[in-house]
C-alpha atoms as a PDB file:
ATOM      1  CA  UNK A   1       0.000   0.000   0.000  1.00  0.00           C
ATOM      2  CA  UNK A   2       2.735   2.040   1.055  1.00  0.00           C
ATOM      3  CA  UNK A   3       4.956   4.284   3.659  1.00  0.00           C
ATOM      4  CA  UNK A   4       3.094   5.578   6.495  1.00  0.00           C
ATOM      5  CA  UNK A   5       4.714   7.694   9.592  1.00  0.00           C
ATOM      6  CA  UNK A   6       3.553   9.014  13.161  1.00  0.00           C
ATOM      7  CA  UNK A   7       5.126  11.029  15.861  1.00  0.00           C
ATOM      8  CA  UNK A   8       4.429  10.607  19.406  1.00  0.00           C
ATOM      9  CA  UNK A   9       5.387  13.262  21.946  1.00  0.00           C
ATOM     10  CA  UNK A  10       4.889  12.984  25.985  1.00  0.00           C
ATOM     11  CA  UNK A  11       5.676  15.545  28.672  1.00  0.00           C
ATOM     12  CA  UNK A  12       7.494  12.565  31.003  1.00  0.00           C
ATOM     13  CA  UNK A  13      11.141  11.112  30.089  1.00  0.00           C
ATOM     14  CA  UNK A  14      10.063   7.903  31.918  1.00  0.00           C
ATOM     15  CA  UNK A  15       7.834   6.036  28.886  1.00  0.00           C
ATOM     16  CA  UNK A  16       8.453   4.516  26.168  1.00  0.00           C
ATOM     17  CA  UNK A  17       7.855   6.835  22.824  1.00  0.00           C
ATOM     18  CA  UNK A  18       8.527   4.253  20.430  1.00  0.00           C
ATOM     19  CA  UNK A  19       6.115   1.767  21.620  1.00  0.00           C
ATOM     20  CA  UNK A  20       3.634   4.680  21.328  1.00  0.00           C
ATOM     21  CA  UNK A  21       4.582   6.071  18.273  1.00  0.00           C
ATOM     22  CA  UNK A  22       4.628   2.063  16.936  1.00  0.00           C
ATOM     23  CA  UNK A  23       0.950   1.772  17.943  1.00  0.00           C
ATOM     24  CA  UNK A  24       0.084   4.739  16.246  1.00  0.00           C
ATOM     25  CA  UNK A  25       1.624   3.693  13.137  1.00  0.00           C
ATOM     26  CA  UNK A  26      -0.503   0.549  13.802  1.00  0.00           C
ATOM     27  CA  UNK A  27      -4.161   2.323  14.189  1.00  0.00           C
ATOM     28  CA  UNK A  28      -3.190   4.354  10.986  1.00  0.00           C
ATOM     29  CA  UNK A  29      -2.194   1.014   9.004  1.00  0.00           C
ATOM     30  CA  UNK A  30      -5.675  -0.568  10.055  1.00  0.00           C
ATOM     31  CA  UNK A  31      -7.769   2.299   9.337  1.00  0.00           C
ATOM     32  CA  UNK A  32      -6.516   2.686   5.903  1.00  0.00           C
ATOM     33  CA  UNK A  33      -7.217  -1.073   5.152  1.00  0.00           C
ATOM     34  CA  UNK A  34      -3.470  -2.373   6.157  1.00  0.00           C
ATOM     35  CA  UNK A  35      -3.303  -6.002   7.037  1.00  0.00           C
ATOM     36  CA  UNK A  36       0.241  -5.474   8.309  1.00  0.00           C
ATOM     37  CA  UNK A  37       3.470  -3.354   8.691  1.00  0.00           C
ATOM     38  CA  UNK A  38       6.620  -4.250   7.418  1.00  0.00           C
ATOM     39  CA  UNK A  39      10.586  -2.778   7.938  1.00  0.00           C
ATOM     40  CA  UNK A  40       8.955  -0.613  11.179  1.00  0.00           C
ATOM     41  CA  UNK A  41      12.051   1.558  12.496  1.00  0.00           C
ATOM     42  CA  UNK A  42      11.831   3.847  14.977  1.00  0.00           C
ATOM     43  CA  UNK A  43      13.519   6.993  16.543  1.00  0.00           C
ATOM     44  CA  UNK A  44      13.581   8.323  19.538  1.00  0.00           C
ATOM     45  CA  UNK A  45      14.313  11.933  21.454  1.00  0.00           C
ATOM     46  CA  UNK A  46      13.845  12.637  25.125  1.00  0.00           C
ATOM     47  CA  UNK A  47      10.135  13.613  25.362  1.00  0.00           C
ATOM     48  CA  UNK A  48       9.373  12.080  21.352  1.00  0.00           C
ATOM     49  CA  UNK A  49       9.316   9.229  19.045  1.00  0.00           C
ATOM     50  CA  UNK A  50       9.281   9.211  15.080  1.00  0.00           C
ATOM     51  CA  UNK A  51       8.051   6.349  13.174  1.00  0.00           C
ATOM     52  CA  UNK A  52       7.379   4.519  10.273  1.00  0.00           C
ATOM     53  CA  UNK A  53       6.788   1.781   8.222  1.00  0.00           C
ATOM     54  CA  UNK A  54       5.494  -0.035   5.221  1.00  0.00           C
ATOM     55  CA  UNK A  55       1.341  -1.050   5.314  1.00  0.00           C
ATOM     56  CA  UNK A  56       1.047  -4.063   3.637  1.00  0.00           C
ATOM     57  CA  UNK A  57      -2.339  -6.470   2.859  1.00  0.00           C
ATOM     58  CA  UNK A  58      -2.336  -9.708   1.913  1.00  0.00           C
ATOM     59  CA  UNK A  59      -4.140 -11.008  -1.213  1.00  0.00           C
ATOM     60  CA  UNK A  60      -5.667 -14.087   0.773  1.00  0.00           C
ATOM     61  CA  UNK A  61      -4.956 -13.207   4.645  1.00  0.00           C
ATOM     62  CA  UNK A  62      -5.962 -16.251   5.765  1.00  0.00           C
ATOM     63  CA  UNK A  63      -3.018 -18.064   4.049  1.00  0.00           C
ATOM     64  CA  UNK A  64      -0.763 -15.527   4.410  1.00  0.00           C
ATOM     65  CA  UNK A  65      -1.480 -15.395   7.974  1.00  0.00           C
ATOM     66  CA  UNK A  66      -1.190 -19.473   8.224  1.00  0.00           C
ATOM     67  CA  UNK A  67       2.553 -19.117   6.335  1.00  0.00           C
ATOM     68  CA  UNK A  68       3.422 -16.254   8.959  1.00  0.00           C
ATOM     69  CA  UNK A  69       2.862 -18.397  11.704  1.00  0.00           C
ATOM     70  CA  UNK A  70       4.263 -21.438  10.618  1.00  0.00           C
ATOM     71  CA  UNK A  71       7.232 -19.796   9.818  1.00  0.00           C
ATOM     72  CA  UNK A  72       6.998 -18.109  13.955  1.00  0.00           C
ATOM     73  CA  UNK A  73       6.716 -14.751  12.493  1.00  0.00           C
ATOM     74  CA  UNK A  74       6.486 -11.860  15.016  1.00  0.00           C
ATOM     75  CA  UNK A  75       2.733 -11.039  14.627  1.00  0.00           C
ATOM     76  CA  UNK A  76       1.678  -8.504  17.134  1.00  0.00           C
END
């Protein structure tokens, strides 16, 4: 489908902005019809977190979901 990118930013040092910048890159994937993200990277400042990613979907998700997991794929 193609590149997609979010920015998290937080007041507190203490969290983790990737994760939250990663799960915002997530909601956008699924709302635009994504069935997953590939080559995710993510970088981080003090009190923000840039990331991004490639939304994929799958021709026949079921089978491509079956091949993920027999291969132990990461699917989160």
């Amino acid at each position: 489908m193609g590149r997609a990118d979010s920015k998290a930013s937080n007041v507190t040092a203490l969290v983790s902005h990737c994760k939250d910048a990663i799960e915002m890159l997530r909601f956008e994937a699924e709302n635009v019809g994504g069935d997953a993200l590939i080559d995710v990277s993510c970088t981080s400042g003090t009190f923000n977190a840039s990331a991004n990613g490639t939304v994929i979907t799958f021709k026949n998700r079921e089978e491509a979901l079956k091949v993920l997991k027999d291969i132990k794929a990461v699917l989160k």
